[in-house]
C-alpha atoms as a PDB file:
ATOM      1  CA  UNK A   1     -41.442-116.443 -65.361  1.00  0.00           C
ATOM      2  CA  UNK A   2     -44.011-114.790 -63.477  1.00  0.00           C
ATOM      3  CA  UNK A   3     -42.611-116.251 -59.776  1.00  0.00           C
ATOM      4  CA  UNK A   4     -39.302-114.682 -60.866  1.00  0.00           C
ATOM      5  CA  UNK A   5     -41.088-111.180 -62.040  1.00  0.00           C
ATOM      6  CA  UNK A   6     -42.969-111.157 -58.541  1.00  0.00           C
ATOM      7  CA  UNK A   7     -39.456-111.863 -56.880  1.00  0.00           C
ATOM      8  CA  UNK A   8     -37.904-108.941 -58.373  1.00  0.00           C
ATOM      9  CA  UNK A   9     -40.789-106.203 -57.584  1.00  0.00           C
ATOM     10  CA  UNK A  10     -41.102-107.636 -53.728  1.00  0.00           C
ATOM     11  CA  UNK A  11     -37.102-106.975 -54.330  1.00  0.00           C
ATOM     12  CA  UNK A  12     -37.776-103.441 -55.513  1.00  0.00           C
ATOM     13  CA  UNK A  13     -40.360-102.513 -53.057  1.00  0.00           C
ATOM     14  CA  UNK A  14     -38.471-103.651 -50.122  1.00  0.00           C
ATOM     15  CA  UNK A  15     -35.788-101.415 -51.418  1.00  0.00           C
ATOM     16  CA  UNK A  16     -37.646 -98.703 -52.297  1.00  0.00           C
ATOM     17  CA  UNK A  17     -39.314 -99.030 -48.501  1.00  0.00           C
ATOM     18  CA  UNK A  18     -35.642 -99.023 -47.040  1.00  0.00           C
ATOM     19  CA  UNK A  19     -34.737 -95.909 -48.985  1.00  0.00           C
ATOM     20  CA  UNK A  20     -37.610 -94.086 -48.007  1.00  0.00           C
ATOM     21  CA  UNK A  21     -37.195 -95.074 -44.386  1.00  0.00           C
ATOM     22  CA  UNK A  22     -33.270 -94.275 -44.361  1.00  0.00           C
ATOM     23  CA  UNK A  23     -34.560 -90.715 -45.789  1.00  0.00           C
ATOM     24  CA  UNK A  24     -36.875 -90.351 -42.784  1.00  0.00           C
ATOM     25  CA  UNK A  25     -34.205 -90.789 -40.250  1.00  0.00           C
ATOM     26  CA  UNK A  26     -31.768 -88.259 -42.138  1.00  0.00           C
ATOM     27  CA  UNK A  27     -34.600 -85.813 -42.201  1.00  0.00           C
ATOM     28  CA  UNK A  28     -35.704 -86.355 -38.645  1.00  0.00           C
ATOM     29  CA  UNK A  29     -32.241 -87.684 -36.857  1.00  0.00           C
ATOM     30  CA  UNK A  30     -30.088 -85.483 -38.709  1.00  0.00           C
ATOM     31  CA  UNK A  31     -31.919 -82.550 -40.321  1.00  0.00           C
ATOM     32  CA  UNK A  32     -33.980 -81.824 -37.564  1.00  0.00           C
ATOM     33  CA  UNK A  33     -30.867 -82.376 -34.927  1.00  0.00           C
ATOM     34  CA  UNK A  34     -28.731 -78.927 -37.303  1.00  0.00           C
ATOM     35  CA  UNK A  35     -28.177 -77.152 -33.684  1.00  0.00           C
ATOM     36  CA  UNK A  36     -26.991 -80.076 -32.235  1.00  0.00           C
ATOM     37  CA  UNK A  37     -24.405 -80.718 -35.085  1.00  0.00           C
ATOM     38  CA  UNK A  38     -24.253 -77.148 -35.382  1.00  0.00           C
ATOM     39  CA  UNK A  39     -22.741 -77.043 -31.240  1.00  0.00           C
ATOM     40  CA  UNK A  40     -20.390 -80.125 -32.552  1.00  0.00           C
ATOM     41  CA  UNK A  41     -18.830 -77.708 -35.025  1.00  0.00           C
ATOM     42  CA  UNK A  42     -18.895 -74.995 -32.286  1.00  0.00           C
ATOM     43  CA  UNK A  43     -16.515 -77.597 -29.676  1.00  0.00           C
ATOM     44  CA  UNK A  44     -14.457 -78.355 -32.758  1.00  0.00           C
ATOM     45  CA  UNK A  45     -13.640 -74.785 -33.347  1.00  0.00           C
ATOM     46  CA  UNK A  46     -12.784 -74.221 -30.073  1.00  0.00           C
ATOM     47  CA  UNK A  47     -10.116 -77.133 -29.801  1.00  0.00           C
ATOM     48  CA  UNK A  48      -8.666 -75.973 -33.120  1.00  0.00           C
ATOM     49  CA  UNK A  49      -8.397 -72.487 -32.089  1.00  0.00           C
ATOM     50  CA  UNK A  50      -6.579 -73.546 -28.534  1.00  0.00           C
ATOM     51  CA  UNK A  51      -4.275 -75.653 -30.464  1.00  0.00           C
ATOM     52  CA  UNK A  52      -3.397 -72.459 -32.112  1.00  0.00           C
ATOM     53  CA  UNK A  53      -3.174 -70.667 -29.170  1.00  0.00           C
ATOM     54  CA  UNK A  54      -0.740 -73.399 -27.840  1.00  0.00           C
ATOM     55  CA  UNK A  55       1.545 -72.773 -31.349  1.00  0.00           C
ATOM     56  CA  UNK A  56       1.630 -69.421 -31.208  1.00  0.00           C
ATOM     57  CA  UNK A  57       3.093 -69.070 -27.940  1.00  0.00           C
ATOM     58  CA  UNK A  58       5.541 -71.764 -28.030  1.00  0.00           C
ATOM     59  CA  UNK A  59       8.863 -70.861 -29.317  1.00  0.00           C
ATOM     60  CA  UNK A  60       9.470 -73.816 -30.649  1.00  0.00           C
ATOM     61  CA  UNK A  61       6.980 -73.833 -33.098  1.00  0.00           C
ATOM     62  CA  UNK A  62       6.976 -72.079 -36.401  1.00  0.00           C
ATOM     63  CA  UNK A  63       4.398 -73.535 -38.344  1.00  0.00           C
ATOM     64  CA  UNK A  64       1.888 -75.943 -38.174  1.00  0.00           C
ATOM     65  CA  UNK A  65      -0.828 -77.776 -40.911  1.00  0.00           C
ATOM     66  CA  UNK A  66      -3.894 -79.822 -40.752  1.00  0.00           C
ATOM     67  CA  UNK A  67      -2.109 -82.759 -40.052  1.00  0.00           C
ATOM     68  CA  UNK A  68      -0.923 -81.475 -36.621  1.00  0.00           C
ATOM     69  CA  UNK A  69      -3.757 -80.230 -35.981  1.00  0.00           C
ATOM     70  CA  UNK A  70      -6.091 -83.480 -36.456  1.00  0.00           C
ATOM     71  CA  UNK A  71      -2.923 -84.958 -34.269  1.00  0.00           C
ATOM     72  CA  UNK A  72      -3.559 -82.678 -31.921  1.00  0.00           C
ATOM     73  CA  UNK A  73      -7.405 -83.752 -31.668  1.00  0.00           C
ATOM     74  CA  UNK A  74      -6.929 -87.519 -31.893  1.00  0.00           C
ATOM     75  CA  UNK A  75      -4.120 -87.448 -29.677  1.00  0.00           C
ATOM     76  CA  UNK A  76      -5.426 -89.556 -26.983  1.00  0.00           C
ATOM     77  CA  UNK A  77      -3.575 -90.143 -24.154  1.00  0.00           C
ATOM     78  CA  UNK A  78      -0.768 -92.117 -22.725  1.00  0.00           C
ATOM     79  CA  UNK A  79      -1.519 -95.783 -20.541  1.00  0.00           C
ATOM     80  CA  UNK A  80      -1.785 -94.547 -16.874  1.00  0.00           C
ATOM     81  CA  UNK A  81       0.950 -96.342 -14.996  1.00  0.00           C
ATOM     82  CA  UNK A  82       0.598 -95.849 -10.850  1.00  0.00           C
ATOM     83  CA  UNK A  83       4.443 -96.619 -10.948  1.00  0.00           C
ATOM     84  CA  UNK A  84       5.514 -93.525 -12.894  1.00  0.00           C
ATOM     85  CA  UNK A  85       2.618 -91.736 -13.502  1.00  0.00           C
ATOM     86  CA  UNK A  86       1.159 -89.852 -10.587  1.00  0.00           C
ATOM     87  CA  UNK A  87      -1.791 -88.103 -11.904  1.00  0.00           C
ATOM     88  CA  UNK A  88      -5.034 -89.417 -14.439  1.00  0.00           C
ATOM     89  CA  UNK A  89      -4.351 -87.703 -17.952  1.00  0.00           C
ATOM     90  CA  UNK A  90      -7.807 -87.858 -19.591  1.00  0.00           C
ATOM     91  CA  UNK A  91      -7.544 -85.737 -22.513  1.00  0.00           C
ATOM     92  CA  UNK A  92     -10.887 -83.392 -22.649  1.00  0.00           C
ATOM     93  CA  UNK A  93      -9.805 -82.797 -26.174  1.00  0.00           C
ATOM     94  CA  UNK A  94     -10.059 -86.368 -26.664  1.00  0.00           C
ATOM     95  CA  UNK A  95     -13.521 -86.901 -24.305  1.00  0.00           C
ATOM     96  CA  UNK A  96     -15.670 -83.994 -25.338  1.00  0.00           C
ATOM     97  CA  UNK A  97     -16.248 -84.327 -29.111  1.00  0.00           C
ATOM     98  CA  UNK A  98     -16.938 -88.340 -28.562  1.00  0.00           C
ATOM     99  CA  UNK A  99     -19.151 -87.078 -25.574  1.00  0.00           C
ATOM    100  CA  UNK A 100     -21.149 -85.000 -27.294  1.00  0.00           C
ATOM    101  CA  UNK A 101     -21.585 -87.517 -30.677  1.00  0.00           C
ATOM    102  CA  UNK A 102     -22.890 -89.774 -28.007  1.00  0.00           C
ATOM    103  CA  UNK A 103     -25.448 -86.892 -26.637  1.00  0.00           C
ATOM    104  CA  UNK A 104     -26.495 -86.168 -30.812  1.00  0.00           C
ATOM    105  CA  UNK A 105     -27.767 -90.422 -30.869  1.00  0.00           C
ATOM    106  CA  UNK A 106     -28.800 -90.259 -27.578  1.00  0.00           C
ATOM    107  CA  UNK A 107     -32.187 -91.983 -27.563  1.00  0.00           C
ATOM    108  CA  UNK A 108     -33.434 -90.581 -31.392  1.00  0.00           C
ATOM    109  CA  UNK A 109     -33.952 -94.893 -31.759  1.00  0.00           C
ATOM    110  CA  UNK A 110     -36.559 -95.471 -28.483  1.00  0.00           C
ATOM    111  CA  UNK A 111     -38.199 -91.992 -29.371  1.00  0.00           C
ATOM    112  CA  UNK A 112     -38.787 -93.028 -33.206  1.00  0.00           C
ATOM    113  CA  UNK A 113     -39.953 -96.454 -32.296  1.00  0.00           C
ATOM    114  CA  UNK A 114     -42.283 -95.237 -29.771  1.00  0.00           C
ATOM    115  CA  UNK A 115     -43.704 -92.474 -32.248  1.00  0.00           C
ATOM    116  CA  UNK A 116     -43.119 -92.002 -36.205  1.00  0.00           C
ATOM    117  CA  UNK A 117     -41.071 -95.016 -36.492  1.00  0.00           C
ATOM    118  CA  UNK A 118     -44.145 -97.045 -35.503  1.00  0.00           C
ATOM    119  CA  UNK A 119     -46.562 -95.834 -38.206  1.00  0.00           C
ATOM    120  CA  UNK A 120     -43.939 -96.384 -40.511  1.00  0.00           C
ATOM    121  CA  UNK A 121     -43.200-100.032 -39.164  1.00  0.00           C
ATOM    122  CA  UNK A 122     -47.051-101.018 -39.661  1.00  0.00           C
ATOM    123  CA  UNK A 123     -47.614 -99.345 -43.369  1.00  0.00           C
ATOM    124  CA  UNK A 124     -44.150-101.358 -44.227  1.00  0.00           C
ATOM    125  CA  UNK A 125     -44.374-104.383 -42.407  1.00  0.00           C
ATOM    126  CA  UNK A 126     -40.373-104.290 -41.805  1.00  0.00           C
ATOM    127  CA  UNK A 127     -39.245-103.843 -38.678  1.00  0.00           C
ATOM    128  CA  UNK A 128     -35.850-104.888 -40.005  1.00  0.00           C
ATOM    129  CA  UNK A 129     -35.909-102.438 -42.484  1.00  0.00           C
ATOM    130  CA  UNK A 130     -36.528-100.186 -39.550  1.00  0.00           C
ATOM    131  CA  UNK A 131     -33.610-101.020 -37.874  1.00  0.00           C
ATOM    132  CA  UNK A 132     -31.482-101.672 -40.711  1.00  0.00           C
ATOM    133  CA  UNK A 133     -32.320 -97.794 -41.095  1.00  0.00           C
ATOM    134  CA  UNK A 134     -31.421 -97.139 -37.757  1.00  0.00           C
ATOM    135  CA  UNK A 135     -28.053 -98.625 -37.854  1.00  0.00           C
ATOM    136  CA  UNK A 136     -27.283 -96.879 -41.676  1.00  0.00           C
ATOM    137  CA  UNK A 137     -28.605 -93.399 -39.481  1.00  0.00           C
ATOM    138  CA  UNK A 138     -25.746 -94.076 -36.943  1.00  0.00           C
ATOM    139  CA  UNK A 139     -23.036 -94.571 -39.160  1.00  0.00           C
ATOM    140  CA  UNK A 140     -24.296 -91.291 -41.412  1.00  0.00           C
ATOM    141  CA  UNK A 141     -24.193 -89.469 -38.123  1.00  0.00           C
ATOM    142  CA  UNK A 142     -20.153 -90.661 -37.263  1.00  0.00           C
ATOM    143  CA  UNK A 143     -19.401 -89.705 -40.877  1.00  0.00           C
ATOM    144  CA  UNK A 144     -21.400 -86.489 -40.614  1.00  0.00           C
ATOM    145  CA  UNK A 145     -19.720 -85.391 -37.073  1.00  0.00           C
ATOM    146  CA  UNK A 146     -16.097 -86.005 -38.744  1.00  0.00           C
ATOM    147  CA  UNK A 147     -16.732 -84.063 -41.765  1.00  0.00           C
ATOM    148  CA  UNK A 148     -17.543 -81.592 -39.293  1.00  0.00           C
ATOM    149  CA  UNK A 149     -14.198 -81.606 -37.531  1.00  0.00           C
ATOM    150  CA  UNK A 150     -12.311 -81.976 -40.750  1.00  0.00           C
ATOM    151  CA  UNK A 151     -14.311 -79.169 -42.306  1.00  0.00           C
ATOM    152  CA  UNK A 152     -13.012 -76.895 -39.521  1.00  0.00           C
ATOM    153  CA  UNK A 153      -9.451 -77.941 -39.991  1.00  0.00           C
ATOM    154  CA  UNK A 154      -9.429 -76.814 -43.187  1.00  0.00           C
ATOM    155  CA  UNK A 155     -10.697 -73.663 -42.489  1.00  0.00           C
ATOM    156  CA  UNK A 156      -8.257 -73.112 -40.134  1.00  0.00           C
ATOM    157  CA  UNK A 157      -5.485 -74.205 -42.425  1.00  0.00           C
ATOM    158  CA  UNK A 158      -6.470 -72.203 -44.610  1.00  0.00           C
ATOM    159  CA  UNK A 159      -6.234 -69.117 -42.467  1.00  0.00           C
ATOM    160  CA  UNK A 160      -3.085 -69.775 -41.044  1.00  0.00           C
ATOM    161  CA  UNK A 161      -1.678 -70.962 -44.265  1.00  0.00           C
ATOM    162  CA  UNK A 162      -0.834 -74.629 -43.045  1.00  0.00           C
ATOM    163  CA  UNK A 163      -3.229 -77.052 -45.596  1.00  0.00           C
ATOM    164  CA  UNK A 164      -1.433 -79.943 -45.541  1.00  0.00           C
ATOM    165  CA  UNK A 165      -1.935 -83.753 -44.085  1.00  0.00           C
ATOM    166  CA  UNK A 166       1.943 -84.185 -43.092  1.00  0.00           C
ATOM    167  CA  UNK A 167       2.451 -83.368 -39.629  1.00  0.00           C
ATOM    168  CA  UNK A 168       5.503 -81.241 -38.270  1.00  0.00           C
ATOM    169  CA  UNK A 169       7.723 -82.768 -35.903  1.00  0.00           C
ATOM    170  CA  UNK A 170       8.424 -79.961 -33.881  1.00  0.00           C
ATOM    171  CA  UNK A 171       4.838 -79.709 -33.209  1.00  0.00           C
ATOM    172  CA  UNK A 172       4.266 -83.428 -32.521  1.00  0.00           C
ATOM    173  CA  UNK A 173       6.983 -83.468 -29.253  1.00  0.00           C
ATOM    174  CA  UNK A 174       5.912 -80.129 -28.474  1.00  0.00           C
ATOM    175  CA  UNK A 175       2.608 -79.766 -28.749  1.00  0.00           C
ATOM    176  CA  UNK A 176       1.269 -83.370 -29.172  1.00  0.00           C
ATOM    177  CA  UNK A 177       3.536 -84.850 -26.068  1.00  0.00           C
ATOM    178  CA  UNK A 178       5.116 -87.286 -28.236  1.00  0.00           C
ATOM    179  CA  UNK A 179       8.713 -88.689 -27.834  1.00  0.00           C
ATOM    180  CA  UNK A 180      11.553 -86.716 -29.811  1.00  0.00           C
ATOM    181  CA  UNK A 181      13.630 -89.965 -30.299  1.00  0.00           C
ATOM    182  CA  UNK A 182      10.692 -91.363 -31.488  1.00  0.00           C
ATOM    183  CA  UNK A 183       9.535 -89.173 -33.884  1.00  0.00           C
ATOM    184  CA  UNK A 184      13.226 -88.965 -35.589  1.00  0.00           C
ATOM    185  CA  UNK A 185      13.496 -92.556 -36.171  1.00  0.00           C
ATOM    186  CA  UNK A 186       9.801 -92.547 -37.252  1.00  0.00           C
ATOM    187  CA  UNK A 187       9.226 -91.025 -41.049  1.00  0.00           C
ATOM    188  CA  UNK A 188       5.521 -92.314 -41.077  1.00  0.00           C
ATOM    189  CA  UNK A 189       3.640 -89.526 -39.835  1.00  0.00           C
ATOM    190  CA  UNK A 190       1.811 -88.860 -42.696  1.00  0.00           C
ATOM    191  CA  UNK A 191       1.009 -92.516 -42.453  1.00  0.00           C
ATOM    192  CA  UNK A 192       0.065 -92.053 -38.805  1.00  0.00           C
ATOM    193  CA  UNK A 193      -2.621 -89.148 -38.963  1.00  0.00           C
ATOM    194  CA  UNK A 194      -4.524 -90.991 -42.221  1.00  0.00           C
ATOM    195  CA  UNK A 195      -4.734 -94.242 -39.823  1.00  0.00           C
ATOM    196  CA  UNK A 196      -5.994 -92.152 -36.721  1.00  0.00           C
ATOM    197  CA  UNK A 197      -8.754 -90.660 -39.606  1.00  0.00           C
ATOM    198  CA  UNK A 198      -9.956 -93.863 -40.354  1.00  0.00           C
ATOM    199  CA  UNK A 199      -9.349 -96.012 -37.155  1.00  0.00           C
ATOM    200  CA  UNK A 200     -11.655 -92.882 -35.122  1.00  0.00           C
ATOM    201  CA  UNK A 201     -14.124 -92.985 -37.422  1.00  0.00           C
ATOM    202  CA  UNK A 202     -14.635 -96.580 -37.285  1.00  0.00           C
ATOM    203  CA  UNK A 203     -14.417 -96.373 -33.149  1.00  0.00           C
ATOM    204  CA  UNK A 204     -17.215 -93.363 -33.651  1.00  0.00           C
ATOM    205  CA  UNK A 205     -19.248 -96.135 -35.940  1.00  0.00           C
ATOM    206  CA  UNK A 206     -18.652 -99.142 -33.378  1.00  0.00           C
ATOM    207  CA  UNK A 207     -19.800 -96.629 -30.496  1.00  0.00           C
ATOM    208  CA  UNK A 208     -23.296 -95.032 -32.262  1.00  0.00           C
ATOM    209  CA  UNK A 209     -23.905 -98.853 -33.228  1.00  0.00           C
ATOM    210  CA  UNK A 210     -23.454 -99.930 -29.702  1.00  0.00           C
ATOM    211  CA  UNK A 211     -25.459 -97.242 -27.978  1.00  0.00           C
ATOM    212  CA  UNK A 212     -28.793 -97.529 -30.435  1.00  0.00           C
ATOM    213  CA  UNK A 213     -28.307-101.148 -29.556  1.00  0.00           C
ATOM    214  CA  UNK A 214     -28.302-101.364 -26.068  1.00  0.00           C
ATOM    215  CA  UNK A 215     -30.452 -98.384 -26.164  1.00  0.00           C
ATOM    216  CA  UNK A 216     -33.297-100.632 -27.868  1.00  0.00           C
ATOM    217  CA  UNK A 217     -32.561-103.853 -25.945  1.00  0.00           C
ATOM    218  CA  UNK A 218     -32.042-102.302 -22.365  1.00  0.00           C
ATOM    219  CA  UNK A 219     -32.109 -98.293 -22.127  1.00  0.00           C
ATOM    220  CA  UNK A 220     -30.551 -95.200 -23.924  1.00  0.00           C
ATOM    221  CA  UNK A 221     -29.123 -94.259 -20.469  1.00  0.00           C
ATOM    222  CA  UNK A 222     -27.156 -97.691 -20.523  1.00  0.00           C
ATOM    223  CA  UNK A 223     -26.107 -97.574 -24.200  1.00  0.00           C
ATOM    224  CA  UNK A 224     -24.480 -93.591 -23.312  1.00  0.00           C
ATOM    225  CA  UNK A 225     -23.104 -94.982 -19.975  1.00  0.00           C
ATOM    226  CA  UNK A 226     -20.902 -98.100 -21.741  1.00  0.00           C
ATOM    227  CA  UNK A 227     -19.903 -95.101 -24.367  1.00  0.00           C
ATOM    228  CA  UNK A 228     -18.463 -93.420 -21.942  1.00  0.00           C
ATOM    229  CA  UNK A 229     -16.758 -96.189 -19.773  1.00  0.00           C
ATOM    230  CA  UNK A 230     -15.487 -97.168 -22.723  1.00  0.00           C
ATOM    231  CA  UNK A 231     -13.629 -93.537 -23.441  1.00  0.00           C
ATOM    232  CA  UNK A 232     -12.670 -93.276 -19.601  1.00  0.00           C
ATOM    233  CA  UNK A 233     -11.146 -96.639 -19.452  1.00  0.00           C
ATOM    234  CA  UNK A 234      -9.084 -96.172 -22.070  1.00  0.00           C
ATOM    235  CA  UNK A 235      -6.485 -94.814 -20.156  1.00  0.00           C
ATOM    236  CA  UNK A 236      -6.123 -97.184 -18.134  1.00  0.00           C
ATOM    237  CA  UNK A 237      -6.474-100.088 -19.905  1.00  0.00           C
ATOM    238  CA  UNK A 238      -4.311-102.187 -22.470  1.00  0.00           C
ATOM    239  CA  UNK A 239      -6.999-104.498 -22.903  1.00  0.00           C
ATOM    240  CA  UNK A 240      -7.614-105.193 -27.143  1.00  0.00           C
ATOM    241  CA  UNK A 241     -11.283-105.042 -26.658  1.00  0.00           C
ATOM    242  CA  UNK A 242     -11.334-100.979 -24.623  1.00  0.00           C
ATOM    243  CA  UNK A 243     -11.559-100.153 -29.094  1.00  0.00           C
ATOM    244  CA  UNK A 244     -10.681 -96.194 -27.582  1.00  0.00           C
ATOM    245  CA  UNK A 245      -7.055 -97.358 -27.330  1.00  0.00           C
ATOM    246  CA  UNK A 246      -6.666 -98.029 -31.014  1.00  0.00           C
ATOM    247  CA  UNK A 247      -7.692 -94.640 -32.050  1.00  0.00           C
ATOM    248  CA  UNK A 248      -5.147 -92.276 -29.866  1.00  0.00           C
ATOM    249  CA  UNK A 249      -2.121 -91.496 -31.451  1.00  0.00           C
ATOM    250  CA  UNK A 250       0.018 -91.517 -28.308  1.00  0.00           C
ATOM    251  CA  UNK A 251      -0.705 -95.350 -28.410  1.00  0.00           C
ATOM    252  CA  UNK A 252      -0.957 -96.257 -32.115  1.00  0.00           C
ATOM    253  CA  UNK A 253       1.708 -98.928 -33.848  1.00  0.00           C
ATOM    254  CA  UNK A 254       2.759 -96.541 -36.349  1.00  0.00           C
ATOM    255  CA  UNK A 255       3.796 -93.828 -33.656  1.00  0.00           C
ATOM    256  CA  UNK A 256       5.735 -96.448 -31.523  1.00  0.00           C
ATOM    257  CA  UNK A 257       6.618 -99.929 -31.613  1.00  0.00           C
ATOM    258  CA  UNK A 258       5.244-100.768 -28.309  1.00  0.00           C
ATOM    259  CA  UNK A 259       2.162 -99.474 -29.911  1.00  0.00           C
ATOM    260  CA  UNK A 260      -1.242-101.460 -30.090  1.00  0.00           C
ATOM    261  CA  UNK A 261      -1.868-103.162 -33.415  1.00  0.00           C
ATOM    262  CA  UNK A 262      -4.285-101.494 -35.874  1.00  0.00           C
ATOM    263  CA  UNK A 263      -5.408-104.449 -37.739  1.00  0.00           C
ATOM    264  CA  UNK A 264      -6.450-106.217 -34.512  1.00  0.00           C
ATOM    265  CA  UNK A 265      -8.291-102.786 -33.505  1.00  0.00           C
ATOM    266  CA  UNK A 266     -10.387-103.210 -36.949  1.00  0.00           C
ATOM    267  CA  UNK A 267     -11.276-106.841 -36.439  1.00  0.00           C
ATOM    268  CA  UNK A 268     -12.859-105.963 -33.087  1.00  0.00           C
ATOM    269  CA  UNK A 269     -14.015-103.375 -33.748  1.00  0.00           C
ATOM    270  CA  UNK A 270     -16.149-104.920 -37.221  1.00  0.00           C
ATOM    271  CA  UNK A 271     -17.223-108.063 -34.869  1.00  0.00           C
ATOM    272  CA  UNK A 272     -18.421-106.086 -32.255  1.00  0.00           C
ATOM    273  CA  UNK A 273     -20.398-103.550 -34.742  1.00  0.00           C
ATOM    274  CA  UNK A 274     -22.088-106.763 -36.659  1.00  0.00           C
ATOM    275  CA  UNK A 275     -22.591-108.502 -33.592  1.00  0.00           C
ATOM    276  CA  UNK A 276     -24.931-105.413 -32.557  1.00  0.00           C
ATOM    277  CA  UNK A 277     -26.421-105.557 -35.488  1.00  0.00           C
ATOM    278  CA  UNK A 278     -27.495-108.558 -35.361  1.00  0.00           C
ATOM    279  CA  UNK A 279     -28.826-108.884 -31.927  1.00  0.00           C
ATOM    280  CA  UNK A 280     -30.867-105.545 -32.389  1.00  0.00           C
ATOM    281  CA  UNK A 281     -32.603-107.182 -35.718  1.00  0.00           C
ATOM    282  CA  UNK A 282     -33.026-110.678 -33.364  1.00  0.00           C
ATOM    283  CA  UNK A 283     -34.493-108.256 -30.746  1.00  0.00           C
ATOM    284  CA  UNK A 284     -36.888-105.913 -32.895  1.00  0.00           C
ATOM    285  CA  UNK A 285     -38.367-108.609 -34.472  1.00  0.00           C
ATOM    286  CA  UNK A 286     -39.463-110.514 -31.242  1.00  0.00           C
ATOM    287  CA  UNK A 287     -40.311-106.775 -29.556  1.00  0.00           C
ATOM    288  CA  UNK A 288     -43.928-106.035 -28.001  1.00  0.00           C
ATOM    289  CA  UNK A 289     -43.396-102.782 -29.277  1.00  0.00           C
ATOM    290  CA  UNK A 290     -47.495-102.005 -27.389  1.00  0.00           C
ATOM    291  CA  UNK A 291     -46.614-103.264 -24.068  1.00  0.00           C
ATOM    292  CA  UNK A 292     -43.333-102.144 -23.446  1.00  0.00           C
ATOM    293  CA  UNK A 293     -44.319 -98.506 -24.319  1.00  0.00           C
ATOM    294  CA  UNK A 294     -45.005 -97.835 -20.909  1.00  0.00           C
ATOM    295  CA  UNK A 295     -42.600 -99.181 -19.612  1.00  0.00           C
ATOM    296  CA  UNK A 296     -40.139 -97.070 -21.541  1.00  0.00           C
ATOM    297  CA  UNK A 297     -42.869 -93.901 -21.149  1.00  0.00           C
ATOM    298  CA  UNK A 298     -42.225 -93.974 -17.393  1.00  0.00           C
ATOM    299  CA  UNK A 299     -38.834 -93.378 -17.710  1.00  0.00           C
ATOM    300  CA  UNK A 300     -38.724 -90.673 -19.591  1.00  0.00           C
END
């Protein structure tokens, strides 16, 4: 009786420690970071507002809602083919919000371990609470950056009297770039924009998981370099494991037939976000957090 009363309060305490620690990195990775969320809302607005723009001074658009306009966002961008296409078509719409999500994790992880984080790791004794914390941080930060964008939609909708998740087709082939024929024969759209709100966010998750990773293991620099090769590749690539072509709506299944397949998208996607997971909590536990200071110190 008393081994299983000592087994639940090391249970309790443990939890009570990760709590505490996941607090610490939403006051000091989140809280403290307002302006930098705060500019996120600021390049939201600004898309939004040139989407408007685009509406208002294209005949062949009456109206538009929230659902165009999160189209409009999350559009992506088509393959690049050298046969037909002649120029690159990398959507800044598309780059700059992921871009700058990448700049708000930037190294927040090295910078923690190397000062707060530490004090914390010795009074706990966890450094996989720690990272545990870390990776719950990351995905709280994705979350936080699309409430942001979604929160500005809204607003807008509201404004220009358009609150409403189906899209328009008129806007979608005039605006968006999509194919009339296509979006005749397709009835889905509604379909199409909740799948782009959920496949992005889990590409946002897969990307902040991948960059605090590689960011402990190797370097922050890295971790925001493969972030962005993996945006910029995108349009050129059909290959399953580039996760950025899943989440454009220009190349998702729903949208067209020749599209790529969403459920394959989340499989990756989920294996490639545990398997960082799990190497960071290999790798903090076997860290010299003392020596490689330094190391880290002179790079700064």
């Amino acid at each position: 009786m008393q081994k299983t009363y000592n087994f639940a309060e090391k249970i309790r305490e443990r939890v009570w420690m990760l709590w505490w620690q996941i607090k610490s990195d939403i006051r000091e990775g989140i809280v403290q970071q307002w302006k930098r969320f705060a500019m996120l809302g600021i390049i939201y607005t600004v898309c939004v507002i040139y989407f408007i723009m685009i509406c208002s001074f294209s005949r062949h658009i009456d109206s538009y809602t929230c659902g165009d306009m999160i189209l409009w966002v999350l559009r992506g961008v088509k393959k690049y083919d050298s046969g037909v296409i002649k120029t690159v078509d990398i959507s800044s719409v598309y780059m700059l919000p992921n871009i700058f999500v990448a700049y708000i994790v930037g190294n927040y992880v090295i910078k923690d371990l190397y000062g707060f984080g530490k004090n914390i790791i010795v009074r706990t004794g966890s450094r996989f609470n720690w990272w545990i914390s870390k990776c719950i941080w990351g995905i709280l930060t994705a979350v936080l950056s699309y409430a942001i964008l979604y929160a500005v939609i809204i607003v807008a909708g509201i404004c220009t009297g358009g609150v409403k998740l189906a899209p328009t087709p008129e806007v979608c082939y005039s605006a968006i770039s999509m194919d009339k024929q296509i979006i005749i024969q397709n009835t889905n759209l509604t379909g199409l924009v909740i799948s782009l709100m959920a496949m992005s966010l889990l590409m946002t998750i897969t990307f902040c998981i991948i960059q605090i990773t590689v960011g402990l293991i190797i370097s922050p620099v890295i971790g925001y370099v493969i972030v962005m090769s993996y945006l910029i590749i995108g349009a050129f690539s059909d290959n399953p494991f580039i996760i950025s072509i899943y989440c454009m709506a220009l190349r998702n299944g729903i949208y067209s037939p020749e599209g790529y397949n969403i459920l394959l998208g989340v499989i990756i996607m989920a294996a490639i976000t545990i398997f960082c997971i799990v190497a960071g909590s290999l790798y903090i536990r076997k860290m010299d957090i003392i020596n490689q200071k330094h190391e880290w110190q002179g790079h700064e």
